[in-house]
C-alpha atoms as a PDB file:
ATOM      1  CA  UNK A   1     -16.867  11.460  16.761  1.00  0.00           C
ATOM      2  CA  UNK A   2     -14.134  12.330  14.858  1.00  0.00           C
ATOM      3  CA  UNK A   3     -12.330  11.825  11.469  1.00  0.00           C
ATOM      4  CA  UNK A   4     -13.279  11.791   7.697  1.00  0.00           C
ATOM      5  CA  UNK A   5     -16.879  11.502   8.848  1.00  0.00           C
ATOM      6  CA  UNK A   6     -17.289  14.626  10.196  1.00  0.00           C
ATOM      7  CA  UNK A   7     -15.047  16.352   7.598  1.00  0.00           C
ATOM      8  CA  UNK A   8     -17.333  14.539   5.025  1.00  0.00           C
ATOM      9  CA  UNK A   9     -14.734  13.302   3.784  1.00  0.00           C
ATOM     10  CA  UNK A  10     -16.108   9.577   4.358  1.00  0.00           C
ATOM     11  CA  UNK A  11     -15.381   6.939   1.265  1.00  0.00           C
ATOM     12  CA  UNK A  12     -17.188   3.598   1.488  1.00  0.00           C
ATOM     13  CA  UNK A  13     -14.544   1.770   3.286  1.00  0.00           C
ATOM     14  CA  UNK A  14     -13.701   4.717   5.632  1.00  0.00           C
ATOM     15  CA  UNK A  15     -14.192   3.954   9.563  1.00  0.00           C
ATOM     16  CA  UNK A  16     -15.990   5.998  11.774  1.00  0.00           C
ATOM     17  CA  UNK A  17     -13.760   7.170  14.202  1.00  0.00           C
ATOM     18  CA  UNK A  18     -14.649   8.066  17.730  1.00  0.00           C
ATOM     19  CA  UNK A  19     -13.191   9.531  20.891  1.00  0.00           C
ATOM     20  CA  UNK A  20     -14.503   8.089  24.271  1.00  0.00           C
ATOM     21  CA  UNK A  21     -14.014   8.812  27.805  1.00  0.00           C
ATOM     22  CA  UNK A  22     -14.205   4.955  29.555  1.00  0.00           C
ATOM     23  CA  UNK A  23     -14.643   4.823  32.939  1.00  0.00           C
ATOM     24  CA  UNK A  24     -11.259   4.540  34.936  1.00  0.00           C
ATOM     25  CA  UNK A  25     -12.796   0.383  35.868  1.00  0.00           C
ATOM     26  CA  UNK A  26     -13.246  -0.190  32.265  1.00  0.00           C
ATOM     27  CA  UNK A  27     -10.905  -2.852  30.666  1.00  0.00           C
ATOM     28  CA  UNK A  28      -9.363  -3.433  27.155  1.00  0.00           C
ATOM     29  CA  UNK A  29     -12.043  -6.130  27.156  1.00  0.00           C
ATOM     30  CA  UNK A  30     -14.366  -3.144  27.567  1.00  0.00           C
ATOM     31  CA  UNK A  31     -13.279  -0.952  25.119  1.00  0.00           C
ATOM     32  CA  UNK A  32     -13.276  -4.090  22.169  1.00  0.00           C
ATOM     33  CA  UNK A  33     -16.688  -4.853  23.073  1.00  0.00           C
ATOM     34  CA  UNK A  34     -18.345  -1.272  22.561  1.00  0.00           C
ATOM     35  CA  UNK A  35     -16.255  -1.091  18.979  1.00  0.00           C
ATOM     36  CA  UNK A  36     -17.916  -4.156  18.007  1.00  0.00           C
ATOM     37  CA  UNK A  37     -21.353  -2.898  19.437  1.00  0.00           C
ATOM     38  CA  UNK A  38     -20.851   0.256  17.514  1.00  0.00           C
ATOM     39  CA  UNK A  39     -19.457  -1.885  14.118  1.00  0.00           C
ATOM     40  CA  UNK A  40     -22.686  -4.219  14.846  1.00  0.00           C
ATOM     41  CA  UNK A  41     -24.681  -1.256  15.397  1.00  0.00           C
ATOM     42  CA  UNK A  42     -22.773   1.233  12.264  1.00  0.00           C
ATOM     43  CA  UNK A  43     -22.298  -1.739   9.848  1.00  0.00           C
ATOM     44  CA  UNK A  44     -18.573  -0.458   8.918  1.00  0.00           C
ATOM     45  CA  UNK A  45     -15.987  -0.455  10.430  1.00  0.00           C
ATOM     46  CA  UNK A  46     -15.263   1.651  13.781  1.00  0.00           C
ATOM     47  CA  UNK A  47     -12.139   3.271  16.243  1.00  0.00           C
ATOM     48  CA  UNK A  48     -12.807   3.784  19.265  1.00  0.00           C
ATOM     49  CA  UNK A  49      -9.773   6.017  20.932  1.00  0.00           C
ATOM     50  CA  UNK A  50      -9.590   7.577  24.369  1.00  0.00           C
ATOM     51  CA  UNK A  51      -8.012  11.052  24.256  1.00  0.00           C
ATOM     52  CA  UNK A  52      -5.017  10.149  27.036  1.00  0.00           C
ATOM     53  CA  UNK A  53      -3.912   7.525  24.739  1.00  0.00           C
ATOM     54  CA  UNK A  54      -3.385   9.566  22.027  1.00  0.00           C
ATOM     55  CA  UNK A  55       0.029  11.600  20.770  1.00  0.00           C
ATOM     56  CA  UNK A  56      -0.753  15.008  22.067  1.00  0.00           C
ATOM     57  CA  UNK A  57      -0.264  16.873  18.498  1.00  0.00           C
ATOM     58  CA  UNK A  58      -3.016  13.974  17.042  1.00  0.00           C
ATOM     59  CA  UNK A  59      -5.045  14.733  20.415  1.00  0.00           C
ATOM     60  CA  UNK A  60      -5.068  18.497  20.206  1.00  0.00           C
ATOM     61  CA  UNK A  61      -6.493  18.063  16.027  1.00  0.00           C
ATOM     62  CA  UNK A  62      -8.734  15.504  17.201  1.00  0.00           C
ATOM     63  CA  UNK A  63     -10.449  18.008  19.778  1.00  0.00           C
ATOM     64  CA  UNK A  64     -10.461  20.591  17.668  1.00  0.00           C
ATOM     65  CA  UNK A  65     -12.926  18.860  14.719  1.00  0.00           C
ATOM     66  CA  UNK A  66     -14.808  16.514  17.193  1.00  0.00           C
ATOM     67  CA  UNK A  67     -18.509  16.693  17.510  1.00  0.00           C
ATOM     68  CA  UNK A  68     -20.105  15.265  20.775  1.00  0.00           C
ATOM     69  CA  UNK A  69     -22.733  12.880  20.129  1.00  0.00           C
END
């Protein structure tokens, strides 16, 4: 998990932002359904990112201030 969550930085309508690893098998598909488990789940909104997706300089700050659930 990433984002103004962990910073506490959170406002009511803030997502909650976190990174995931999906299996190389794993489809788009895959990835929509676990952000709507985790909205379901969370009841606000949620990003789910994968690190290799991500800009490199947005990767590297994203590492640096995740926690691993």
């Amino acid at each position: 998990m990433f984002g103004s969550v962990v910073r506490g930085e959170a406002r009511p309508d803030s997502d909650v932002d976190f990174l995931v690893e999906l299996e190389p098998q794993r489809t788009l598909l895959d990835q929509i359904a676990l952000m709507q488990s985790l909205e379901e789940l969370l009841g606000r909104k949620v990003d789910v990112t994968e690190p290799e997706t991500s800009h490199e300089l947005i990767r590297e700050k994203v590492l640096r201030e995740a926690v691993v659930l």
